[in-house]
Each structure stands twice: as C-alpha cells, then as structure tokens.
PDB file of N, CA and C in Angstrom:
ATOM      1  N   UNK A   1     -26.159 -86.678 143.939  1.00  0.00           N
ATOM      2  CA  UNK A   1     -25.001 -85.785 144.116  1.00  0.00           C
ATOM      3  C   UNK A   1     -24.931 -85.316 145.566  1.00  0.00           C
ATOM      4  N   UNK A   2     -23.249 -85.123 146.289  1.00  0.00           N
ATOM      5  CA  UNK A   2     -23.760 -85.218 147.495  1.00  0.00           C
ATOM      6  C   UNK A   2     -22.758 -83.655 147.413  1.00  0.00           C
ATOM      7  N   UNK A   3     -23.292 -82.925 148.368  1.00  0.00           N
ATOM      8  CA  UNK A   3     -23.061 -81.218 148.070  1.00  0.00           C
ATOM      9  C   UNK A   3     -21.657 -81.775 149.049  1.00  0.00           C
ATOM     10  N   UNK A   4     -20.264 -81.024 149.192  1.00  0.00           N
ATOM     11  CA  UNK A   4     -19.136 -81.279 150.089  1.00  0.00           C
ATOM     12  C   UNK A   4     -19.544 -80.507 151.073  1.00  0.00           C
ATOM     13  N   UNK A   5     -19.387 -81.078 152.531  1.00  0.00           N
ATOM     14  CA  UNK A   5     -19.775 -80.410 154.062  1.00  0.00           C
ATOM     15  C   UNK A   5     -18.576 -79.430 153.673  1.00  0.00           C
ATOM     16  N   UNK A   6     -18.821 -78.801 155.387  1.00  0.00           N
ATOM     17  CA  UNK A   6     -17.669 -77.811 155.273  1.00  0.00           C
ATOM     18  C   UNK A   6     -16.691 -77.527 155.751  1.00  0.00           C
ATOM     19  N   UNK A   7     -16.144 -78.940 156.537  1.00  0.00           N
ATOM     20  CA  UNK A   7     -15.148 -79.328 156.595  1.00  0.00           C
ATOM     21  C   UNK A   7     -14.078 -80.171 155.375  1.00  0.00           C
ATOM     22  N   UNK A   8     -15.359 -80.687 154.625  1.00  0.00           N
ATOM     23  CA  UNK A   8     -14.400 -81.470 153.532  1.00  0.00           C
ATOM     24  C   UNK A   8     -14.018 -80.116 152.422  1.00  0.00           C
ATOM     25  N   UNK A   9     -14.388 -79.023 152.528  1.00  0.00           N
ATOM     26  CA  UNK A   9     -14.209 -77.608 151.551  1.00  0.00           C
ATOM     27  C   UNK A   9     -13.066 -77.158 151.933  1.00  0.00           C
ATOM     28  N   UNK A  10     -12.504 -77.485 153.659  1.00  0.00           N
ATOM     29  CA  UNK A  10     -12.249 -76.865 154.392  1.00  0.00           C
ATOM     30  C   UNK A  10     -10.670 -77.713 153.872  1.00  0.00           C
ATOM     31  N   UNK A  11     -10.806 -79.008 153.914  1.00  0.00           N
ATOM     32  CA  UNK A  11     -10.088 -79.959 153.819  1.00  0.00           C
ATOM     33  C   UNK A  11      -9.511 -79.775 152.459  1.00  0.00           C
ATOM     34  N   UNK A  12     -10.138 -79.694 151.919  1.00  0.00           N
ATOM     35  CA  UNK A  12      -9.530 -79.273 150.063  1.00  0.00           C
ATOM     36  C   UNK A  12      -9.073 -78.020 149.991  1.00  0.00           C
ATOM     37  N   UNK A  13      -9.547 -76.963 150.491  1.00  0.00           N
ATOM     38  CA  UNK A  13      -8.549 -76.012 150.532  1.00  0.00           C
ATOM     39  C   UNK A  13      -7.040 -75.945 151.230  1.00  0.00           C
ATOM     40  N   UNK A  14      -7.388 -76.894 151.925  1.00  0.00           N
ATOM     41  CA  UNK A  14      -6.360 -76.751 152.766  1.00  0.00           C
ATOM     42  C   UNK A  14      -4.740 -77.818 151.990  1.00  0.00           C
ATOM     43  N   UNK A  15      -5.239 -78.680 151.269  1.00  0.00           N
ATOM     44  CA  UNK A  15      -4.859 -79.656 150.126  1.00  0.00           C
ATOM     45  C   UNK A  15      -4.320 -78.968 149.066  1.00  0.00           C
ATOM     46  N   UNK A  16      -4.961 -77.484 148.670  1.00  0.00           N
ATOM     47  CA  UNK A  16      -4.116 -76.815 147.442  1.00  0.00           C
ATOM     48  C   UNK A  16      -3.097 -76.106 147.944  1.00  0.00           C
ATOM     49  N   UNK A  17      -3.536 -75.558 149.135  1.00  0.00           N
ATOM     50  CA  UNK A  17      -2.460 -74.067 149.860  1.00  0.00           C
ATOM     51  C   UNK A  17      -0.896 -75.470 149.966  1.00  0.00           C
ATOM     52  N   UNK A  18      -1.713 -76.491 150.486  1.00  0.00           N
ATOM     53  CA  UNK A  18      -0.197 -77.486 151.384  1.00  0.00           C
ATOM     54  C   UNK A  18       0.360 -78.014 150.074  1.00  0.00           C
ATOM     55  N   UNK A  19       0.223 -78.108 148.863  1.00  0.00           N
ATOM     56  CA  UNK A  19       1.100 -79.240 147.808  1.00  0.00           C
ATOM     57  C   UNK A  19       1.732 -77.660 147.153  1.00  0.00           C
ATOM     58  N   UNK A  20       1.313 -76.627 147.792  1.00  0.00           N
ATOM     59  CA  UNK A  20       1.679 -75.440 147.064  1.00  0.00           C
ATOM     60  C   UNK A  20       2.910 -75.067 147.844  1.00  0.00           C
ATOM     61  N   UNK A  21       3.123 -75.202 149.032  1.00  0.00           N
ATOM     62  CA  UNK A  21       3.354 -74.787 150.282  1.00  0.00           C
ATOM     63  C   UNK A  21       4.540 -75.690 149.997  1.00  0.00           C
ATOM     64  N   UNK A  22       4.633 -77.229 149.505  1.00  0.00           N
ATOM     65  CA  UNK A  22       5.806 -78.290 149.331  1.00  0.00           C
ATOM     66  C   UNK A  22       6.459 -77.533 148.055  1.00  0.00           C
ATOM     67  N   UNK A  23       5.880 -77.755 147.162  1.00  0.00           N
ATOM     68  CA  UNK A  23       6.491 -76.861 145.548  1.00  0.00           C
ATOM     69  C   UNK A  23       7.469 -75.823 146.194  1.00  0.00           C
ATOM     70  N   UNK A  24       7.206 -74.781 147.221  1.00  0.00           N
ATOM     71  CA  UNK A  24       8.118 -73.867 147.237  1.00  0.00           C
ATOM     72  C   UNK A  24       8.579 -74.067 148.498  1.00  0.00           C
ATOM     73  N   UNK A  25       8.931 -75.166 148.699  1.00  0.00           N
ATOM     74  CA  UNK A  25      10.123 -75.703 149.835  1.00  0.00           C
ATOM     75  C   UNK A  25       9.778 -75.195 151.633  1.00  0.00           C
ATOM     76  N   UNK A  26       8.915 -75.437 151.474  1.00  0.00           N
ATOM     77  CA  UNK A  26       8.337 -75.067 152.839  1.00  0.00           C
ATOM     78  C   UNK A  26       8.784 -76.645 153.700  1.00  0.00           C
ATOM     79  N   UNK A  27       9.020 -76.523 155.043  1.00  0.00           N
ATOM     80  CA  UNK A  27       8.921 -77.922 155.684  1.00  0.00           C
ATOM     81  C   UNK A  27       7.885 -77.895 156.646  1.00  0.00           C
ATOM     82  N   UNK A  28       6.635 -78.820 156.782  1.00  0.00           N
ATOM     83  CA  UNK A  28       5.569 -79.203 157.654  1.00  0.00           C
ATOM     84  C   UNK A  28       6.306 -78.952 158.665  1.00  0.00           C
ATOM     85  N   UNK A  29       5.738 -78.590 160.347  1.00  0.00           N
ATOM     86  CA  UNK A  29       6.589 -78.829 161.251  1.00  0.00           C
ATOM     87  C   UNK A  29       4.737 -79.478 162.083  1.00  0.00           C
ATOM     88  N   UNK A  30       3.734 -78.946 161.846  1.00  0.00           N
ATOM     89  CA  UNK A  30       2.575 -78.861 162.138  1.00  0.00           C
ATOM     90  C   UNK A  30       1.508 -78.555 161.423  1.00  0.00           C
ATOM     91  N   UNK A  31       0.052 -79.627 161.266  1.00  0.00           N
ATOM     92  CA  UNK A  31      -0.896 -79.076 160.266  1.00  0.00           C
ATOM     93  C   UNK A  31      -2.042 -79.284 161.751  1.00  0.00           C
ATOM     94  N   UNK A  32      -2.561 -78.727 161.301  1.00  0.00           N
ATOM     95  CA  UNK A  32      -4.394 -79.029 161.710  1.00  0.00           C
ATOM     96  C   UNK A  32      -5.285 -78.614 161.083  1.00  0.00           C
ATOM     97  N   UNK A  33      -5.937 -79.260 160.854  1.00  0.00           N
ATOM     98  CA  UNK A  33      -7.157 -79.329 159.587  1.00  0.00           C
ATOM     99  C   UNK A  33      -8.296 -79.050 160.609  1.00  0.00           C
ATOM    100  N   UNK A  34      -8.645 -79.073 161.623  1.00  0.00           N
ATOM    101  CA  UNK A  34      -9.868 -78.799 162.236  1.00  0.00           C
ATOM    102  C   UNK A  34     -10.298 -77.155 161.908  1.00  0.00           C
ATOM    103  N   UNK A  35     -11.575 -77.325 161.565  1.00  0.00           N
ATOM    104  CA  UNK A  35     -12.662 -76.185 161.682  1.00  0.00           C
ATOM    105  C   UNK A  35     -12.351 -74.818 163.135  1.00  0.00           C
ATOM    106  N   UNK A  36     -11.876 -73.752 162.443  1.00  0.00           N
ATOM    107  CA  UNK A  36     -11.484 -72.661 163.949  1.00  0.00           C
ATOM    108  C   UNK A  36     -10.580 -73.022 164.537  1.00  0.00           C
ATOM    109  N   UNK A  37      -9.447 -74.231 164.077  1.00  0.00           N
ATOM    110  CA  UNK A  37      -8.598 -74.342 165.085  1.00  0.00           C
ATOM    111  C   UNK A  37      -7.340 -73.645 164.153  1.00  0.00           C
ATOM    112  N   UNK A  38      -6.650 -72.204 164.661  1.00  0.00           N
ATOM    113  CA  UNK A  38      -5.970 -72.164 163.299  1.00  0.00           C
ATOM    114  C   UNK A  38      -4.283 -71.494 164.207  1.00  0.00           C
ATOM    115  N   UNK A  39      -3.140 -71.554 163.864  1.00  0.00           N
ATOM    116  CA  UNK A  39      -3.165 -71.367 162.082  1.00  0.00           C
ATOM    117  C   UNK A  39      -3.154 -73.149 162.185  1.00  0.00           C
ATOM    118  N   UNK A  40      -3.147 -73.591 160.405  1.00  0.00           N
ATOM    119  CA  UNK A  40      -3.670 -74.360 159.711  1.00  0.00           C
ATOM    120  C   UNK A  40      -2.393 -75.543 159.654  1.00  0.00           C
ATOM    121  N   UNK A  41      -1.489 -74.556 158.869  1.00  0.00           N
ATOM    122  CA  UNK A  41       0.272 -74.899 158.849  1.00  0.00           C
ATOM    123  C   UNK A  41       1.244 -73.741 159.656  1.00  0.00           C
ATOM    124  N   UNK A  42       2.170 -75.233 160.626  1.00  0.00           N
ATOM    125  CA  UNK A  42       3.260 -74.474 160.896  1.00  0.00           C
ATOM    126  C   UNK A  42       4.446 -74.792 159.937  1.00  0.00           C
ATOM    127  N   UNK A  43       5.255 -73.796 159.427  1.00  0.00           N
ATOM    128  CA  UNK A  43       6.426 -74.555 158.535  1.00  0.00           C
ATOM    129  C   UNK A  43       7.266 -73.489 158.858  1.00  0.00           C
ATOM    130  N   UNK A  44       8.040 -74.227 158.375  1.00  0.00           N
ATOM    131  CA  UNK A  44       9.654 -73.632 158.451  1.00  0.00           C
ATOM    132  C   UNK A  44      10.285 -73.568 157.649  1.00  0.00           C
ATOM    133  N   UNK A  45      10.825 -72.582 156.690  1.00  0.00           N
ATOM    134  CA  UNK A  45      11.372 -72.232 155.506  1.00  0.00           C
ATOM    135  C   UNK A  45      12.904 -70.849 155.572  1.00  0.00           C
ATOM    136  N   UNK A  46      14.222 -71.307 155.309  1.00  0.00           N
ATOM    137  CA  UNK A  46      15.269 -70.510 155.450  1.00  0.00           C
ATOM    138  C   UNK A  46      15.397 -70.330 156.805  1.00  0.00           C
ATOM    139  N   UNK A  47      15.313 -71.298 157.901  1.00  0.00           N
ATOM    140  CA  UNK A  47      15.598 -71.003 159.011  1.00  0.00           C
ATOM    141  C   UNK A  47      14.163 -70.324 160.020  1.00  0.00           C
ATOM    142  N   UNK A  48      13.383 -69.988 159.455  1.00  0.00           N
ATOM    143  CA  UNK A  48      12.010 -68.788 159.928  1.00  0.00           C
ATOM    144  C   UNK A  48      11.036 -69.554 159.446  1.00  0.00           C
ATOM    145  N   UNK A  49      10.108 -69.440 160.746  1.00  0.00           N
ATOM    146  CA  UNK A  49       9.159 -70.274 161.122  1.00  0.00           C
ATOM    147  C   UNK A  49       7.556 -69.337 160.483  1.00  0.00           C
ATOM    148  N   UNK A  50       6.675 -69.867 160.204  1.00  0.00           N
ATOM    149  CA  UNK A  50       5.583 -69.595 159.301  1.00  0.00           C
ATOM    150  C   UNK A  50       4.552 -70.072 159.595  1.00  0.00           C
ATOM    151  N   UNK A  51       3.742 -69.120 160.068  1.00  0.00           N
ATOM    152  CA  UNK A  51       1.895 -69.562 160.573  1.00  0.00           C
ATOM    153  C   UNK A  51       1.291 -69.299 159.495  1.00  0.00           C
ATOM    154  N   UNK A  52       0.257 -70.092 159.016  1.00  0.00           N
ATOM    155  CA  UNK A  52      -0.496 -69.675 157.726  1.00  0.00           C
ATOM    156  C   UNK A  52      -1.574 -70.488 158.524  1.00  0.00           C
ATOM    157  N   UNK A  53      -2.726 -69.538 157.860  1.00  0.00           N
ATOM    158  CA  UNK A  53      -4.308 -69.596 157.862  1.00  0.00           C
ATOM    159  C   UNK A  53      -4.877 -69.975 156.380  1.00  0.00           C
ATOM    160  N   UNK A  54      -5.363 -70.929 157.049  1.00  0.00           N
ATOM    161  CA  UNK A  54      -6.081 -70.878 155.641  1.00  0.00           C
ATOM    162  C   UNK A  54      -7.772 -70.802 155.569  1.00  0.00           C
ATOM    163  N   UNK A  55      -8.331 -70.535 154.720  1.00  0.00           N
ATOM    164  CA  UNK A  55      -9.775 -70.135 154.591  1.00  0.00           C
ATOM    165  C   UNK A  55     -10.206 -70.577 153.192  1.00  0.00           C
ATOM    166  N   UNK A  56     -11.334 -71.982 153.404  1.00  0.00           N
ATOM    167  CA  UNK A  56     -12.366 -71.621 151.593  1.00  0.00           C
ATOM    168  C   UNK A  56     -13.035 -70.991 151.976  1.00  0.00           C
ATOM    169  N   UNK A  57     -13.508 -70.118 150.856  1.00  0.00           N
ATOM    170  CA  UNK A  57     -14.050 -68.792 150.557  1.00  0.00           C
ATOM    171  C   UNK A  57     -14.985 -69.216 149.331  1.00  0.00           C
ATOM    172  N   UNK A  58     -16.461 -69.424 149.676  1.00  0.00           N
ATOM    173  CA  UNK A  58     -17.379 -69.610 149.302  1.00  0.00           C
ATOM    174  C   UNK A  58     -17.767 -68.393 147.758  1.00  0.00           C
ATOM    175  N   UNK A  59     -18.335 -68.507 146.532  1.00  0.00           N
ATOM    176  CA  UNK A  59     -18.758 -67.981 145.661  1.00  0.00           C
ATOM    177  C   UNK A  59     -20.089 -67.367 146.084  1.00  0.00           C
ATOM    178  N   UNK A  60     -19.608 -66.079 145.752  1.00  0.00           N
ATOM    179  CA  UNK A  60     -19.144 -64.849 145.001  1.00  0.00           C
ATOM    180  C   UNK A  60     -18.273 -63.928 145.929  1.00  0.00           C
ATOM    181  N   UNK A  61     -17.855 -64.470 147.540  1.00  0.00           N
ATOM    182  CA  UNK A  61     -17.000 -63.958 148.204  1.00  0.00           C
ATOM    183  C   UNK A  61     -15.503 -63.988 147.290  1.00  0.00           C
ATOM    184  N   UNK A  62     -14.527 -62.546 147.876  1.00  0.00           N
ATOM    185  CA  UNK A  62     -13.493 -62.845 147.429  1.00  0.00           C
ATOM    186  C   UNK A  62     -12.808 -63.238 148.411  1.00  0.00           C
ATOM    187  N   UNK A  63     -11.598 -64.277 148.074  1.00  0.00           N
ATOM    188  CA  UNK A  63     -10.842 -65.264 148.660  1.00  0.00           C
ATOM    189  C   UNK A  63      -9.225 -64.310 149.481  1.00  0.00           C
ATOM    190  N   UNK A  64      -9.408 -63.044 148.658  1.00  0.00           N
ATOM    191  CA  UNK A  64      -8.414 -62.373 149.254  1.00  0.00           C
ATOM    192  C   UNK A  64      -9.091 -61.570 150.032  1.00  0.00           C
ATOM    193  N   UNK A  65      -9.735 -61.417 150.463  1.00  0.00           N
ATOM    194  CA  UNK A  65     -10.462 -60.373 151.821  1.00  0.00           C
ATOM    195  C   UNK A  65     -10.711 -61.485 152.951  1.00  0.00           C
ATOM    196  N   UNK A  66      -9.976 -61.084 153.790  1.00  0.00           N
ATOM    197  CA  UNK A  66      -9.828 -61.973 155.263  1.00  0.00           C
ATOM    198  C   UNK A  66     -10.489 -61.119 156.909  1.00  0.00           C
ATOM    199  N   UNK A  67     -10.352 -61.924 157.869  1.00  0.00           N
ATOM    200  CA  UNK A  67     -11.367 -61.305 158.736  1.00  0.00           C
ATOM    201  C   UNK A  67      -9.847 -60.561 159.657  1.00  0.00           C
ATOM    202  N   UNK A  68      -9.786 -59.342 159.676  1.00  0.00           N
ATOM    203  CA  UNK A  68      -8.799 -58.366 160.281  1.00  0.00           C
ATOM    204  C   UNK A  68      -8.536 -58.724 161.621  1.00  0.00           C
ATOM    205  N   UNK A  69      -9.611 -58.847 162.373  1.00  0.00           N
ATOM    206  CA  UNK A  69      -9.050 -59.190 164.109  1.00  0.00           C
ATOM    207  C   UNK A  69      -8.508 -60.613 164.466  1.00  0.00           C
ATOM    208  N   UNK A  70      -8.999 -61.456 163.287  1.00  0.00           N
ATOM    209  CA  UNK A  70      -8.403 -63.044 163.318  1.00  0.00           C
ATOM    210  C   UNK A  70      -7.244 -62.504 163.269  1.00  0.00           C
ATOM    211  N   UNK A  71      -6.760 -62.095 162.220  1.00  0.00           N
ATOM    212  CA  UNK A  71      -5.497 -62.293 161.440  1.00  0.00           C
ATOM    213  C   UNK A  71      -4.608 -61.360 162.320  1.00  0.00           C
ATOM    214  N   UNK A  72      -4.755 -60.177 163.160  1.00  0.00           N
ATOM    215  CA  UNK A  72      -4.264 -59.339 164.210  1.00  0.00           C
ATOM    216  C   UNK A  72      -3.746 -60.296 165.309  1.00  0.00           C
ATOM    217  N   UNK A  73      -4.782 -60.989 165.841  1.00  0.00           N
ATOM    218  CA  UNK A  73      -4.641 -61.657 166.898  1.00  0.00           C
ATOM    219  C   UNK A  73      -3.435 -62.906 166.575  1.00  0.00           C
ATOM    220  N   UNK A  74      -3.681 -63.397 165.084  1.00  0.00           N
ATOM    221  CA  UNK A  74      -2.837 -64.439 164.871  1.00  0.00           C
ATOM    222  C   UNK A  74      -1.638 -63.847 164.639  1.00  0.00           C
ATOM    223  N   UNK A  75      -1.344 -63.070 164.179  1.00  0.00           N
ATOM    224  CA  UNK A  75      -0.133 -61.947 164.021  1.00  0.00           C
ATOM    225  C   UNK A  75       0.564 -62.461 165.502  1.00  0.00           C
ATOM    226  N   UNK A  76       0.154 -61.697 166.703  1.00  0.00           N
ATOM    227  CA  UNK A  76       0.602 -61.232 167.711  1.00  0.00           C
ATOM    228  C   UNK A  76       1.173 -62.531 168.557  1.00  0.00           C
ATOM    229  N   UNK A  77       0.015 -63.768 168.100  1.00  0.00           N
ATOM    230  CA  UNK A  77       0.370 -64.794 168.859  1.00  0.00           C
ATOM    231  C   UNK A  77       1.567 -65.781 168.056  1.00  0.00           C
ATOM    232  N   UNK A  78       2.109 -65.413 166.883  1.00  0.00           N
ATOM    233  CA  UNK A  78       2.856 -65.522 166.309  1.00  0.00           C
ATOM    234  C   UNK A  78       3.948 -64.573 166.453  1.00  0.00           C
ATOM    235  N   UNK A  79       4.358 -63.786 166.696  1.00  0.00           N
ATOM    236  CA  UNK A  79       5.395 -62.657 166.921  1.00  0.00           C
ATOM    237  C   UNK A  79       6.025 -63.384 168.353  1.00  0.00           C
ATOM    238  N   UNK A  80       4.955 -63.814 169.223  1.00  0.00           N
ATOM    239  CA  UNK A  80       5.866 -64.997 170.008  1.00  0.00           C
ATOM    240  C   UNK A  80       6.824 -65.540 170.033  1.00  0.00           C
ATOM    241  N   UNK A  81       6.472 -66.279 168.639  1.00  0.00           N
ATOM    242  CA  UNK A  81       7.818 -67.578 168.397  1.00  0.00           C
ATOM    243  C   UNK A  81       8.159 -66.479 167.300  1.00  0.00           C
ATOM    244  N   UNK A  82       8.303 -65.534 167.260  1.00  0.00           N
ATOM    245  CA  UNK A  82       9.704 -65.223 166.206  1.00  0.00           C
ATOM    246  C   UNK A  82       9.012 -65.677 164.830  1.00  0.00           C
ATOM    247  N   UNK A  83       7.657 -65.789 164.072  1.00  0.00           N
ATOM    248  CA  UNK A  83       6.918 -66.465 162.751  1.00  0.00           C
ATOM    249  C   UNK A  83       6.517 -64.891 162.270  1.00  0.00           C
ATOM    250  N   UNK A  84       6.367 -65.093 161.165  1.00  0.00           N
ATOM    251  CA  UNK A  84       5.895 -64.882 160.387  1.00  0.00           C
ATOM    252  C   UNK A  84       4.485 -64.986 160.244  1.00  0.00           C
ATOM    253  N   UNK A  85       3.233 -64.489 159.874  1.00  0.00           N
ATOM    254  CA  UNK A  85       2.011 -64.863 159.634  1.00  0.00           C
ATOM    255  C   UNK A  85       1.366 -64.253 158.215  1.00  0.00           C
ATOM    256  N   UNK A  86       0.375 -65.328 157.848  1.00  0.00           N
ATOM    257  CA  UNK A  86       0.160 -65.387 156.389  1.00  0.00           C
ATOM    258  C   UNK A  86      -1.473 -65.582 156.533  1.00  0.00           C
ATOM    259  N   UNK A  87      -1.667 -65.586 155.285  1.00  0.00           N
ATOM    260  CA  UNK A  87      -3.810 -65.647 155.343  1.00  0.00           C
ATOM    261  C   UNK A  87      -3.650 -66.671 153.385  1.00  0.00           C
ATOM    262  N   UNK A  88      -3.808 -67.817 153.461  1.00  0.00           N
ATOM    263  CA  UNK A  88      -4.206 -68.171 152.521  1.00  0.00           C
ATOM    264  C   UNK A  88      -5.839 -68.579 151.889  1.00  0.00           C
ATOM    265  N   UNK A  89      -6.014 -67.626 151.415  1.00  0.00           N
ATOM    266  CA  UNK A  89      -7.380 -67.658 150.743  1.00  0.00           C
ATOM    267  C   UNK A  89      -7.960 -68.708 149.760  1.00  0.00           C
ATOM    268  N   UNK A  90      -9.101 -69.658 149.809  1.00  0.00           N
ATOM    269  CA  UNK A  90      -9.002 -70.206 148.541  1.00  0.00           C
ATOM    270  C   UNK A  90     -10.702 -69.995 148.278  1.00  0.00           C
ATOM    271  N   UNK A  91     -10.796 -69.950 147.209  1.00  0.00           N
ATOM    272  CA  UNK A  91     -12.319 -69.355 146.593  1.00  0.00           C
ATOM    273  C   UNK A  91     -12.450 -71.261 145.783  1.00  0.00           C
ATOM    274  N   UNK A  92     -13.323 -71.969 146.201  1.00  0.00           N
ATOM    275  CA  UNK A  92     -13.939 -72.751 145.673  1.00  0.00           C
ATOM    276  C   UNK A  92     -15.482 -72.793 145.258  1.00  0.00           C
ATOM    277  N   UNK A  93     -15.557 -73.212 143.957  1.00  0.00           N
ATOM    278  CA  UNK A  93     -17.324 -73.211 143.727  1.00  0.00           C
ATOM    279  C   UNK A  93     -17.404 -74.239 142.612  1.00  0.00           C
ATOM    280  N   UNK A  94     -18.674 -74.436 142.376  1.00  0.00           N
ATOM    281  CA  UNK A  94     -18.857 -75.835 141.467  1.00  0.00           C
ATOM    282  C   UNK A  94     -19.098 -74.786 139.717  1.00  0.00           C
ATOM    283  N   UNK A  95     -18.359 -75.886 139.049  1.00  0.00           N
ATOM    284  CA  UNK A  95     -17.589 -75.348 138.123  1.00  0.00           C
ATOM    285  C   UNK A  95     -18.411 -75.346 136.755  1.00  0.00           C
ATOM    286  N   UNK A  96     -19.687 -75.851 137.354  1.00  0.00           N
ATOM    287  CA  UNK A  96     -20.831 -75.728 136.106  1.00  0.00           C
ATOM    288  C   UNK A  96     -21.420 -74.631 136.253  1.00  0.00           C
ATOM    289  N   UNK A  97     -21.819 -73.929 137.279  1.00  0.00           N
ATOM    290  CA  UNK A  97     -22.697 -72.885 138.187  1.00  0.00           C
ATOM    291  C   UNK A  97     -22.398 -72.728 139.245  1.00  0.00           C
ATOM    292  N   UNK A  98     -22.030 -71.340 139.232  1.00  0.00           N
ATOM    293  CA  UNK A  98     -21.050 -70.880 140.535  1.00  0.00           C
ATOM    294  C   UNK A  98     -22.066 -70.403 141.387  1.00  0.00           C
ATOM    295  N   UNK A  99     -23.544 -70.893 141.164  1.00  0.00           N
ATOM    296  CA  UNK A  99     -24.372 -70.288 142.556  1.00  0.00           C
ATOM    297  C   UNK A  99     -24.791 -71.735 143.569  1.00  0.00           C
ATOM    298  N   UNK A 100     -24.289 -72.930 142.625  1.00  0.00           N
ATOM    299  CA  UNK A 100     -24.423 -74.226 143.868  1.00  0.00           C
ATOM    300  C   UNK A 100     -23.039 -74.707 144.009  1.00  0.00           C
ATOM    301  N   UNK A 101     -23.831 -75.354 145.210  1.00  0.00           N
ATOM    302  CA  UNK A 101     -22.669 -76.122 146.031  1.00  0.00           C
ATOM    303  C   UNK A 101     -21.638 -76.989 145.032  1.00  0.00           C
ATOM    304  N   UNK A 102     -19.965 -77.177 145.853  1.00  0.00           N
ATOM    305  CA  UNK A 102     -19.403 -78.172 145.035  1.00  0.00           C
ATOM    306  C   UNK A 102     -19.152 -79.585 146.064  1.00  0.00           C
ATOM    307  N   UNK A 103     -19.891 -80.384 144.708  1.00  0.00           N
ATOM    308  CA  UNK A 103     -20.119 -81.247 144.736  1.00  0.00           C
ATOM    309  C   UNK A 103     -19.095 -82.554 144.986  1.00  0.00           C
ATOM    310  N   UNK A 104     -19.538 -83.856 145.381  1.00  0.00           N
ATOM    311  CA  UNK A 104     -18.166 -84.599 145.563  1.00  0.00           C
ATOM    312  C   UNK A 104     -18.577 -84.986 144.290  1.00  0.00           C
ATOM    313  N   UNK A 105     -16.418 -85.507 143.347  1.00  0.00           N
ATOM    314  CA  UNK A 105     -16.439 -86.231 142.418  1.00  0.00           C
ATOM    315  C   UNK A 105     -17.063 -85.352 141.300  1.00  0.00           C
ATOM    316  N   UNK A 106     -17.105 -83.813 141.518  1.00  0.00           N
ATOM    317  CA  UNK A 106     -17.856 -83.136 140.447  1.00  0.00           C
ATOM    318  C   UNK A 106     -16.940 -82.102 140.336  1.00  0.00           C
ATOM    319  N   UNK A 107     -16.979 -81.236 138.858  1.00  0.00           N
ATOM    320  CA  UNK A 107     -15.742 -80.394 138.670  1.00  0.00           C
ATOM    321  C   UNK A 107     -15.898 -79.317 139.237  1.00  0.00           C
ATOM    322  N   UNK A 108     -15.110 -78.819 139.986  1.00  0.00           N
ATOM    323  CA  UNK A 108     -15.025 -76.958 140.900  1.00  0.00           C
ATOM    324  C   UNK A 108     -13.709 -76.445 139.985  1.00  0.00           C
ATOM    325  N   UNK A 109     -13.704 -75.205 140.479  1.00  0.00           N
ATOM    326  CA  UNK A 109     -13.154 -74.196 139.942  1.00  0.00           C
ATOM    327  C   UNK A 109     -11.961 -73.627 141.274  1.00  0.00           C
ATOM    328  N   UNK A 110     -10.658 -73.389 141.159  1.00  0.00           N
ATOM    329  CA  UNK A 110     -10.168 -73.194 141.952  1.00  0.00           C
ATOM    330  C   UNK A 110      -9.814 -71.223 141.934  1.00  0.00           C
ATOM    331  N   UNK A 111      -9.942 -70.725 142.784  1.00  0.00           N
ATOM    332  CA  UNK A 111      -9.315 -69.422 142.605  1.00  0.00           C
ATOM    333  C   UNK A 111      -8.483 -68.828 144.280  1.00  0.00           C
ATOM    334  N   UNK A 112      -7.463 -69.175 143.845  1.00  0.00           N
ATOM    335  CA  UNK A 112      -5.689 -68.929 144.964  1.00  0.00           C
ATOM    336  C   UNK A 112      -4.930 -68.538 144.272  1.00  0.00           C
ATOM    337  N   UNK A 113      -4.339 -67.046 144.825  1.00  0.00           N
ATOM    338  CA  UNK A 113      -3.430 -66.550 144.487  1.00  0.00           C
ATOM    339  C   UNK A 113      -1.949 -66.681 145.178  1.00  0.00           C
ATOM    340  N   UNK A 114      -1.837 -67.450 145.541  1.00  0.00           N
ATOM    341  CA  UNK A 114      -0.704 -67.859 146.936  1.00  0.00           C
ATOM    342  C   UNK A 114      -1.246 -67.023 148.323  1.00  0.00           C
ATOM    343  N   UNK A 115       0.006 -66.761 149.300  1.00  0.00           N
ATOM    344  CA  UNK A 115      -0.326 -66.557 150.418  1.00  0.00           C
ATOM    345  C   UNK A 115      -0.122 -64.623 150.733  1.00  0.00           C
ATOM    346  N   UNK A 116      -0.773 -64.413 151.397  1.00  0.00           N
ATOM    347  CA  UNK A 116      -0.753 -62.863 151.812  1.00  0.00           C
ATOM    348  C   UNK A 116      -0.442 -62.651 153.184  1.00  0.00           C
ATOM    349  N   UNK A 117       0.774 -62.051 153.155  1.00  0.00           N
ATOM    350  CA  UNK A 117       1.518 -61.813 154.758  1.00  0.00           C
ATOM    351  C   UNK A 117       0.920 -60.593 155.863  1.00  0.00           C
ATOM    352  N   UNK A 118       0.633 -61.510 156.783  1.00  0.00           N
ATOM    353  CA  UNK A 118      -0.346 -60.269 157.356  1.00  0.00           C
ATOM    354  C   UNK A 118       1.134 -59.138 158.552  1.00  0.00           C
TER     355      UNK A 118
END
C-alpha cells in the first residue's frame, strides 16, 4: 500500500473543490496545482472574477479553519483585480481508520462543505 504524497492529497483536493466549482457554473480562467503556489483557481462567474484557495486538511484537523494572514494577504492581492476571494477546505483521511494515511486505490472519506468567502 502506497500512503498518497502530499501533493497527490493536494491534487485530489483540488479535483473535488474544481468538478464542484464546474456543477455551479464557474468558468476556469486559471488553475495551479503546485504546493504554496496559490490561489489554486481563477474563475469567472456572472461577470466577477474569483480567487479560491484551496487546502487538504489532514484528520482530525478541521477543514473549515484556515490560516488568517494567508487568506488576508490573498484578500488584498485580489481586491486588485476587482475578485472576490474564497478558502476551500477539504478534510481527507483513509476511510477504514482515520488515524492513517490515505492510501492510493484505497477508500477515503471526503469532508467539504463548499467554499468560504474570505
């Protein structure tokens, strides 16, 4: 069993927030999936442009508590272009025992509540 690095955690979270993100009519304009490089998605929805962060959030952390001066700073550098800024949280853990790693090809547990506007 091979435990998922934490970019590929990083990568799957980022996989639920974005097919979530299409469902409610968002348009890609920009993604980056790299580790600290954020925001995550740029989109554009009703004319108004949208920075979202996204974060997996490791078990027994909660997925809605985000780091305040990130999300300040991303605020501000977003108020730039006229966006909006968001913090999407996703709580992943392996779905047999939420005290090990999730695994590739093994069942996890998802916990996202959509996005929170900072």
């Amino acid at each position: 069993m091979k435990a998922l690095s934490e970019q590929e955690l990083h990568n799957l979270a980022m996989n639920i927030v974005g097919k979530k993100l299409e469902e409610e009519g968002y348009e890609f304009m920009g993604v980056n999936s790299k580790l600290k490089k954020n925001p995550q998605f740029v989109c554009l929805k009703e004319k108004l442009l949208h920075f979202i962060i996204v974060r997996c959030v490791s078990f027994p952390q909660d997925p809605k508590q985000y780091d305040n001066a990130l999300m300040k700073k991303m605020k501000e550098h977003a108020l730039k272009f006229e966006a909006k800024t968001y913090y999407a949280g996703v709580g992943l853990s392996n779905a047999e025992d939420g005290s090990l790693p999730v695994y590739l090809n093994e069942a996890y547990t998802v916990d996202y509540e959509g996005l929170i506007e900072i």
